[in-house]
Protein backbone atom coordinates (compact mmCIF):
# COMPACT_ATOMS: atom_id res chain seq x y z
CA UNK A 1 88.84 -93.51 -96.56
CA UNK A 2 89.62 -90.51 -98.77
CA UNK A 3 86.25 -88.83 -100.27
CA UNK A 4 86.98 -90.11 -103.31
CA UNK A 5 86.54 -93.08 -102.82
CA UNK A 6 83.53 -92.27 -100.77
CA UNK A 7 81.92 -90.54 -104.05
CA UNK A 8 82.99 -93.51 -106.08
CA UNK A 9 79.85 -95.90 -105.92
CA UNK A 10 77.58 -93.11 -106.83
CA UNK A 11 79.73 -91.99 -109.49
CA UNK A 12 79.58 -95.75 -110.57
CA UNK A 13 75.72 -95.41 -110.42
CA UNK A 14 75.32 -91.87 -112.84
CA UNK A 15 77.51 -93.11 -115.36
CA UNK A 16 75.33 -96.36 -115.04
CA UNK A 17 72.39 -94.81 -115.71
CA UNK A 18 73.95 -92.34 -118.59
CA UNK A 19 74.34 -95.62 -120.42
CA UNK A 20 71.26 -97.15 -119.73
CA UNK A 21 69.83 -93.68 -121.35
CA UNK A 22 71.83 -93.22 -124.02
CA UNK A 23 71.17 -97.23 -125.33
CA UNK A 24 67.52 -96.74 -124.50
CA UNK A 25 67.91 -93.25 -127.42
CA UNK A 26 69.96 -95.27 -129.34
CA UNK A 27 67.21 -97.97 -129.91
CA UNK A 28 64.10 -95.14 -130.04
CA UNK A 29 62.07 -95.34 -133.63
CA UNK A 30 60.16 -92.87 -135.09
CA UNK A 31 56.67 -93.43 -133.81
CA UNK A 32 54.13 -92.84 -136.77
CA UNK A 33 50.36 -92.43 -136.28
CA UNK A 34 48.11 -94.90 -137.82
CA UNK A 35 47.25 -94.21 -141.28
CA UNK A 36 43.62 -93.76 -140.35
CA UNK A 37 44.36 -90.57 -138.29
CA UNK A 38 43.27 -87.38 -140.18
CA UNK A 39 44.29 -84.51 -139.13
CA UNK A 40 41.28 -82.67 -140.74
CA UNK A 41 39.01 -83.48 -143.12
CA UNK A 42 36.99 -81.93 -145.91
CA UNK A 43 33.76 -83.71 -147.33
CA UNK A 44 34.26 -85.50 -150.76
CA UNK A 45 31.81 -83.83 -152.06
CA UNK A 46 33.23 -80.36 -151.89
CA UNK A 47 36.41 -81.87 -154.18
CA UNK A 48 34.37 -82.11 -157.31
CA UNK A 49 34.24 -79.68 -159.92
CA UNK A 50 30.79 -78.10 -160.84
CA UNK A 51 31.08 -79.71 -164.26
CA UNK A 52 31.49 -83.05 -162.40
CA UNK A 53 28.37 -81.79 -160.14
CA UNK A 54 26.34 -80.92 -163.12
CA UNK A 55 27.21 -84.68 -164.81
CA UNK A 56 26.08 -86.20 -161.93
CA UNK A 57 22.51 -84.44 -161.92
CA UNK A 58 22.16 -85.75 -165.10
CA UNK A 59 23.04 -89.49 -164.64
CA UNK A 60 20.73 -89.18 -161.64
CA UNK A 61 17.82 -88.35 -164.14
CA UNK A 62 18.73 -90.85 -166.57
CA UNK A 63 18.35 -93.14 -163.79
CA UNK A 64 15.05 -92.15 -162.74
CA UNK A 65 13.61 -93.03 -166.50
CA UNK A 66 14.96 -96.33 -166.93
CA UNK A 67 15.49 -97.33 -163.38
CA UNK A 68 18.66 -99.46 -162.65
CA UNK A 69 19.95 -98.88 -158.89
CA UNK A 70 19.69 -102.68 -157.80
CA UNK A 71 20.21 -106.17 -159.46
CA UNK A 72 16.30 -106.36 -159.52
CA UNK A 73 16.66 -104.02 -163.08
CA UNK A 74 13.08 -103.10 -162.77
CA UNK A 75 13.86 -100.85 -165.94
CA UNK A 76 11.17 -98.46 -165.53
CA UNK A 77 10.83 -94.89 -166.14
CA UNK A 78 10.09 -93.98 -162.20
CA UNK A 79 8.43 -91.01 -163.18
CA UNK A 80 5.70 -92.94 -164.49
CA UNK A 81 5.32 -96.39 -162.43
CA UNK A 82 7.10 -97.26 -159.44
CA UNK A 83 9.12 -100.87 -159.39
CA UNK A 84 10.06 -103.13 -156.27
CA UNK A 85 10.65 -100.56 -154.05
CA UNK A 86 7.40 -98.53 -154.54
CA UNK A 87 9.27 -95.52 -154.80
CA UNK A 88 8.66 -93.05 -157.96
CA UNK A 89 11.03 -90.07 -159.11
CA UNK A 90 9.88 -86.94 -158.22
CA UNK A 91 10.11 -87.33 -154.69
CA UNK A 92 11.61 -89.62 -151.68
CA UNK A 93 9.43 -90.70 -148.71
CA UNK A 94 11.16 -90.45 -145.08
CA UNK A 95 10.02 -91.85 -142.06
CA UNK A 96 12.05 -90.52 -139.61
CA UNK A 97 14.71 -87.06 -139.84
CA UNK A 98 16.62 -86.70 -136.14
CA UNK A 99 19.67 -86.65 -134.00
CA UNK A 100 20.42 -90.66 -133.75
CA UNK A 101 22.27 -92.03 -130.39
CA UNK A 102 22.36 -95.89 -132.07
CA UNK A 103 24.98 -95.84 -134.19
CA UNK A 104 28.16 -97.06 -133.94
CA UNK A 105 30.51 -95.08 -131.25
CA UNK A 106 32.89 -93.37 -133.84
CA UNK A 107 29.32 -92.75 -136.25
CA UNK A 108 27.37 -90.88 -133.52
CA UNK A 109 30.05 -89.41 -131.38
CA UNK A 110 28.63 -86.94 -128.86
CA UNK A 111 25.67 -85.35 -130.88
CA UNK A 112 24.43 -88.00 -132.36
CA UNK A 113 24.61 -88.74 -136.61
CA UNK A 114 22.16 -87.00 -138.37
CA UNK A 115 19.58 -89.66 -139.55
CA UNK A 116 17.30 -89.75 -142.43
CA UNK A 117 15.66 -93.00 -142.70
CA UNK A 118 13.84 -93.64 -146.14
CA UNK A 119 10.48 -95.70 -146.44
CA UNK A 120 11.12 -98.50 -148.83
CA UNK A 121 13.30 -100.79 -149.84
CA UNK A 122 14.50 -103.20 -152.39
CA UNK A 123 14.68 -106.29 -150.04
CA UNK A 124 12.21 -108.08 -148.72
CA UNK A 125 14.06 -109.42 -145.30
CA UNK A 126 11.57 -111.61 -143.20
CA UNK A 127 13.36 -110.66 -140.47
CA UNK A 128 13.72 -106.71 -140.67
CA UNK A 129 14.77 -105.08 -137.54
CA UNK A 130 13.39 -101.55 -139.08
CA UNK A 131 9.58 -103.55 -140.97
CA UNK A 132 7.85 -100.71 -139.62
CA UNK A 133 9.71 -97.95 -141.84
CA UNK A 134 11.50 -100.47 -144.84
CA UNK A 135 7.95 -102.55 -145.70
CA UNK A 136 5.79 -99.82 -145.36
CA UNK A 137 5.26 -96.69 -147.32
CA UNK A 138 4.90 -94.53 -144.02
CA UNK A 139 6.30 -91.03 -143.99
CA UNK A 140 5.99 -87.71 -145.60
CA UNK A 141 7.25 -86.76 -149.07
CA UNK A 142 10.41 -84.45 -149.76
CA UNK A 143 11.92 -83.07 -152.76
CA UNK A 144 15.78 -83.51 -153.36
CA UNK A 145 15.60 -79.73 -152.35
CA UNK A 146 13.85 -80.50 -149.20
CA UNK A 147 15.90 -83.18 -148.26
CA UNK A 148 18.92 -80.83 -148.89
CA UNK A 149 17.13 -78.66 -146.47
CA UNK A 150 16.86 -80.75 -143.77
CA UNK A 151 20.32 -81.38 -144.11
CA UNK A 152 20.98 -78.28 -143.14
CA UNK A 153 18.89 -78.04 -140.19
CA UNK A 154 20.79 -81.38 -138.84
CA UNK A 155 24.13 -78.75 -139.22
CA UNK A 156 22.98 -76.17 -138.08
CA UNK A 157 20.60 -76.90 -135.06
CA UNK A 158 20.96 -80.75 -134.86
CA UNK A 159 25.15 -80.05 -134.13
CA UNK A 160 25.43 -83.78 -135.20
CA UNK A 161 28.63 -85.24 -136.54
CA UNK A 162 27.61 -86.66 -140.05
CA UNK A 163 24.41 -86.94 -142.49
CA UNK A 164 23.54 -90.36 -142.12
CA UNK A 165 21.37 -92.04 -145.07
CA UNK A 166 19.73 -94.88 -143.83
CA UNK A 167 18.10 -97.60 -146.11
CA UNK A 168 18.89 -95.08 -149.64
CA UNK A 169 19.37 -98.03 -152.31
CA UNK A 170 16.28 -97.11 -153.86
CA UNK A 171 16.51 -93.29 -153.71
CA UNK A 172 19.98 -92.87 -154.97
CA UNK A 173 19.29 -90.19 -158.00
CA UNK A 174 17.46 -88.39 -155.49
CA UNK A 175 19.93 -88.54 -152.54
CA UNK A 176 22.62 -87.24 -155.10
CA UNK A 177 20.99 -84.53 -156.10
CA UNK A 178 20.11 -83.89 -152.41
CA UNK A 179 23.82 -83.64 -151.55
CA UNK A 180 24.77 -81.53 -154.72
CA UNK A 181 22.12 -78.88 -153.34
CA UNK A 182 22.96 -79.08 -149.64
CA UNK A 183 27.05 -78.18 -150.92
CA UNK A 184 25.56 -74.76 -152.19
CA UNK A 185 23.56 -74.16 -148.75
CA UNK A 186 26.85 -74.54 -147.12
CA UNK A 187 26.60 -78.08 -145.65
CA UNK A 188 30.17 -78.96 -144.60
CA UNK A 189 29.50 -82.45 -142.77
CA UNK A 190 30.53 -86.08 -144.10
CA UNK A 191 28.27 -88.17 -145.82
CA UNK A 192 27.22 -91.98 -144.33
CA UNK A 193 25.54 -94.54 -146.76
CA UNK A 194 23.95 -96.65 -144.70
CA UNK A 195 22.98 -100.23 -146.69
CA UNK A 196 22.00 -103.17 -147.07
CA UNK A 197 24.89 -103.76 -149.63
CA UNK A 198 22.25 -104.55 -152.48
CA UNK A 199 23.55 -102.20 -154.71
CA UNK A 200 24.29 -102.14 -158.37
CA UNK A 201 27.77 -100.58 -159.34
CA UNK A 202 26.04 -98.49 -161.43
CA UNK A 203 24.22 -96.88 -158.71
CA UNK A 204 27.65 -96.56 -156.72
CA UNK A 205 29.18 -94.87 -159.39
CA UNK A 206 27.13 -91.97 -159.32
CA UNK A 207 27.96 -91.86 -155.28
CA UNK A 208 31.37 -91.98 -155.74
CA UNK A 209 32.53 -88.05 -155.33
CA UNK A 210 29.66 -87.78 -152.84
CA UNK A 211 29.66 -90.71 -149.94
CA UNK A 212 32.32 -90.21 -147.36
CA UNK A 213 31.85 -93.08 -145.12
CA UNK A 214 30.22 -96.14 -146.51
CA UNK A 215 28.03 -98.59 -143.42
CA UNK A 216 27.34 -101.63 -145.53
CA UNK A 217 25.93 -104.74 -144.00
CA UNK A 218 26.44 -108.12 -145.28
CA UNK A 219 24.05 -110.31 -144.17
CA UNK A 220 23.92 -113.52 -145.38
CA UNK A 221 26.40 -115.71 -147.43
CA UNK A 222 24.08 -118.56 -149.16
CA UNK A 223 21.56 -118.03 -152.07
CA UNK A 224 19.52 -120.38 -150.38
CA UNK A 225 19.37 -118.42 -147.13
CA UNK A 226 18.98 -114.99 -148.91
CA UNK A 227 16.22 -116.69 -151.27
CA UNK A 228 14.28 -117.76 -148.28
CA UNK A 229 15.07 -114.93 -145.76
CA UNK A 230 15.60 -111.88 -147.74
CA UNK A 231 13.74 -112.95 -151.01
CA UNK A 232 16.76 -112.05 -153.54
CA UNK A 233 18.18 -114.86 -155.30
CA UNK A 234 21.95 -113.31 -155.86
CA UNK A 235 22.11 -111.12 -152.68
CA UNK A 236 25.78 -112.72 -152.02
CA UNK A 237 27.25 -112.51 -155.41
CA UNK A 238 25.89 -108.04 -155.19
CA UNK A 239 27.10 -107.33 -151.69
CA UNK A 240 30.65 -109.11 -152.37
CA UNK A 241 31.22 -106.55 -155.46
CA UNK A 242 29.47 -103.57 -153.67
CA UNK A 243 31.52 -103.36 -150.89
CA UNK A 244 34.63 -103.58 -152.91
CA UNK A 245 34.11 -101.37 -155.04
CA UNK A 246 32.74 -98.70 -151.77
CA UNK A 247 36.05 -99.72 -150.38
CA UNK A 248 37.86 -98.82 -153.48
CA UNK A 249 36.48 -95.31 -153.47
CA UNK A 250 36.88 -94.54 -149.82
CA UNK A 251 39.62 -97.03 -148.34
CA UNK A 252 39.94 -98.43 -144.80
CA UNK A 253 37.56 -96.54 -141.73
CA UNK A 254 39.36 -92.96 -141.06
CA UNK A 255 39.19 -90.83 -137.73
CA UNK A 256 40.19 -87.34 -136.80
CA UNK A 257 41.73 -86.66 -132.82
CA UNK A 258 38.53 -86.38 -131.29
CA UNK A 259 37.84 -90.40 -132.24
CA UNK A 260 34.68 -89.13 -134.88
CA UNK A 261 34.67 -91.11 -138.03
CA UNK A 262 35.48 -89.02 -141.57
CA UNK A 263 36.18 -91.58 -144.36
CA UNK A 264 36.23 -94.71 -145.10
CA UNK A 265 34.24 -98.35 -144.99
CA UNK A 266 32.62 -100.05 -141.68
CA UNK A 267 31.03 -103.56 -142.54
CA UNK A 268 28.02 -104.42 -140.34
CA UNK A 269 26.71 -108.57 -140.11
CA UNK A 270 24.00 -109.21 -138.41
CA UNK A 271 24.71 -112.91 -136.80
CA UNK A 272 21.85 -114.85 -137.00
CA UNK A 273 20.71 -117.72 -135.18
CA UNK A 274 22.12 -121.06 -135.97
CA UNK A 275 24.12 -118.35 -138.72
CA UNK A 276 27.67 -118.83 -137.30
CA UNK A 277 29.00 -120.71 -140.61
CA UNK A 278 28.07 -118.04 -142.89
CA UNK A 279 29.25 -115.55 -140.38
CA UNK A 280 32.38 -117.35 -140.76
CA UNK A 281 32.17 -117.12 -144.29
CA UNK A 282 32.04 -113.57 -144.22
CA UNK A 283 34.70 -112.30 -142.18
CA UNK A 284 36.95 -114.49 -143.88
CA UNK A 285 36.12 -113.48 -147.33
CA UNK A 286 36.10 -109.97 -146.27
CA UNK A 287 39.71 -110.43 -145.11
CA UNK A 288 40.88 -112.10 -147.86
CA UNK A 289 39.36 -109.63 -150.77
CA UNK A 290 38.93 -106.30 -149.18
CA UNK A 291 41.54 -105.70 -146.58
CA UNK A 292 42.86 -106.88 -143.03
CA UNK A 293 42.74 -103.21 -141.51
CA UNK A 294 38.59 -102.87 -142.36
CA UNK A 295 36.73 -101.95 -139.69
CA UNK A 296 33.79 -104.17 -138.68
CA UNK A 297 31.08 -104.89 -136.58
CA UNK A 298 29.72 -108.12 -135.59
CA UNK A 299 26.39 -107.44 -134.07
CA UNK A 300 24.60 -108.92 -131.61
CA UNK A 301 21.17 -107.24 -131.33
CA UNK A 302 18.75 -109.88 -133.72
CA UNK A 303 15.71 -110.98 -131.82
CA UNK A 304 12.40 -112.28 -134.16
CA UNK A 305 10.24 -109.28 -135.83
CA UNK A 306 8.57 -108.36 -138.79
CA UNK A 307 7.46 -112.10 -140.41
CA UNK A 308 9.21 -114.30 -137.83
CA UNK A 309 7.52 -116.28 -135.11
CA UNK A 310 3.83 -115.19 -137.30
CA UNK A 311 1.05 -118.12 -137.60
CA UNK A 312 1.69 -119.63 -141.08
CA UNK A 313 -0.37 -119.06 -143.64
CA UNK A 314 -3.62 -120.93 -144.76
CA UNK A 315 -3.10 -123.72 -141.74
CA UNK A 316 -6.79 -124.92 -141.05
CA UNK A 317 -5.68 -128.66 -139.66
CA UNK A 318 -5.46 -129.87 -136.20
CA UNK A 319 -4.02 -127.28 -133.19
CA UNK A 320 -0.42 -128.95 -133.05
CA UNK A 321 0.34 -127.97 -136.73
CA UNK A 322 -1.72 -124.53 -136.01
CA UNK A 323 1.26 -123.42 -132.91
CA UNK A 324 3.99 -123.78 -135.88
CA UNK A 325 4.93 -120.05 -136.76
CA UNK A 326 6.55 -118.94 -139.84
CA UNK A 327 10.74 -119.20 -140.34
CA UNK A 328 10.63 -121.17 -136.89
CA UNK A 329 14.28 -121.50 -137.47
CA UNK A 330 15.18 -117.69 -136.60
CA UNK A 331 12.23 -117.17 -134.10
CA UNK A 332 14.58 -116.95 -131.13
CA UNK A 333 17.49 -114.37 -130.08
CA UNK A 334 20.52 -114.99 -131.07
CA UNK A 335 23.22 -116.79 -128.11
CA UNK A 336 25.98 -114.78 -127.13
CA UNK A 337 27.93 -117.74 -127.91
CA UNK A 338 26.96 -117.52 -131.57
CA UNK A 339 28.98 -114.32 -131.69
CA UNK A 340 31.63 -114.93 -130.23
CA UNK A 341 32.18 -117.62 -132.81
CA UNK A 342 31.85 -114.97 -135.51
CA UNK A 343 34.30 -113.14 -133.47
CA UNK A 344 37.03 -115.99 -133.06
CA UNK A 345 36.61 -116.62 -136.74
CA UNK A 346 37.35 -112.94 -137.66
CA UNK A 347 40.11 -112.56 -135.22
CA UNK A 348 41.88 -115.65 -137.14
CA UNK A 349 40.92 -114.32 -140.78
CA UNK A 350 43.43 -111.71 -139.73
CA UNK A 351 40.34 -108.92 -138.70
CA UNK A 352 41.29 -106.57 -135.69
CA UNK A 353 39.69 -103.61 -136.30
CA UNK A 354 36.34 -104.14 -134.21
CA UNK A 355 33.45 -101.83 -133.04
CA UNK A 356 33.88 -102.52 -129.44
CA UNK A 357 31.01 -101.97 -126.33
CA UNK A 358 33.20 -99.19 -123.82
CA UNK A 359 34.15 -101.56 -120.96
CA UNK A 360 33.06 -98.96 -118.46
CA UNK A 361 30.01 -99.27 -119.81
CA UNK A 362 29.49 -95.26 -120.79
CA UNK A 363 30.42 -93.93 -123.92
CA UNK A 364 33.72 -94.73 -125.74
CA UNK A 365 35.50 -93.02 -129.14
């Protein structure tokens, strides 16, 4: 056998694989990032113009005299009577100012998000996971200045990813002009508004320029379950037009490389028990009229507090009817399996963008 045709099989085999090659180039695309990768990112509020600053500070007073920052329209001049929230205008009251590991993954990365979470609010939720700080008037008192301050010290000592405004429907004049005085101390970190979605559009207006990343939660989706359990009568109707117009300032949930969160709108709900229909409600409407590619989070972590599972009021009869507590419908934990209904329903509305547990079970961005 002459050595050519020795050499001939593996010459059969290169030019073999030379064509597998060359189709396999042929048939390469492009590969383009997902349009949610930043690769850097600069605050929102370092994009506005001073005169744009200095309209702002004076919205944020006009709102403090004839008080409008929630469908409630208490109307009054803050600086002289406080409405639902019990909140006046000179000053905010905080409960708690810290380094928070209990945020979403992509919220508190490796530092933590920088917390401030107001006393007050403008619900009344029966079943509030945070009663201790939202129903009660505990804290200390800070100036807009002071709060800017703080900021500042959650930079520059804290190292945390983001200033994260927890329960600020109430205190939005103030947290503006907060942020508008932390921009001229150097502050250089995004901005998380962190709500119950009871907001009036009025109120988001004069965050628009200054929110980066918007955490609404949607909690309920019936007027009678929000009159009962949150005691607002059109909680539904506000937190449908809040969050769309949050998402039209700020778009879909935005990351930089390192997996942090920059920009952009993550939807929180709360199932409830025996709450999987309007969880189903939700996720469906929020595919349908915000967008497919939001980011959300269906949360699993209700168990009974504040007013649920308490001995009703003004029961004097006989010790069966004494052991009935108050909202006995909600005084258990929510079932896994409750969730995962939420879940399925989502995944069908066309939702895939999910806050998901790290299945090593240690942290994931």
């Amino acid at each position: 056998m002459s050595l050519l045709s020795r050499a001939a099989p593996a010459l059969k085999h290169i030019r073999e694989q030379h064509s597998r090659l060359a189709a396999r180039q042929a048939r390469r695309s492009l590969h383009l990032a997902p349009p949610w990768l930043l690769d850097d990112y600069t605050p929102r509020y370092h994009l506005i113009s001073s005169t744009e600053a200095a309209k702002k500070r004076s919205q944020a007073y006009a709102h403090l005299r004839e008080c409008n920052l929630c469908p409630r329209l208490c109307g009054v001049n803050r600086y002289e009577k406080t409405g639902v929230c019990l909140i006046g205008a000179e000053t905010v009251k905080v409960s708690t100012i810290a380094p928070h590991h209990g945020e979403e993954p992509c919220i508190q990365g490796h530092n933590g998000s920088g917390s401030v979470f107001f006393s007050g609010c403008n619900l009344r939720c029966v079943f509030c996971q945070n009663h201790d700080i939202a129903h009660q008037r505990n804290g200390f008192d800070l100036t807009p200045e002071q709060l800017a301050e703080w900021y500042m010290k959650l930079q520059d000592i804290g190292r945390v990813h983001n200033i994260n405004l927890v329960t600020p429907e109430h205190v939005v004049p103030q947290v503006a002009l907060s942020i508008l005085h932390a921009r001229e101390l150097g502050l250089r970190l995004p901005i998380v508004y962190n709500t119950s979605s009871f907001d009036s559009l009025e109120s988001l207006a004069l965050l628009d320029g200054l929110v980066d990343i918007y955490l609404p939660d949607f909690k309920v989706w019936e007027s009678s379950t929000s009159k009962r359990l949150l005691k607002a009568d059109d909680y539904t109707a506000t937190a449908k037009e809040s969050i769309k117009a949050m998402h039209a300032q700020v778009g879909d949930l935005c990351f930089t490389a390192d997996g942090i969160a920059k920009k952009g709108v993550l939807v929180r709900h709360l199932v409830m028990p025996d709450g999987v229909n309007e969880g189903r409600a939700i996720v469906r409407w929020l595919a349908e009229n915000v967008s497919k590619d939001i980011m959300v989070h269906i949360m699993e972590q209700y168990f009974p507090r504040a007013h649920v599972g308490k001995p009703r009021r003004g029961v004097t009869a006989s010790s069966e009817i004494k052991a009935k507590v108050r909202y006995e419908e909600i005084n258990r934990p929510v079932d896994l399996s409750e969730v995962a209904g939420v879940r399925a329903a989502a995944q069908e509305a066309g939702l895939y963008r999910f806050v998901e547990v790290a299945g090593h079970g240690g942290f994931n961005i």
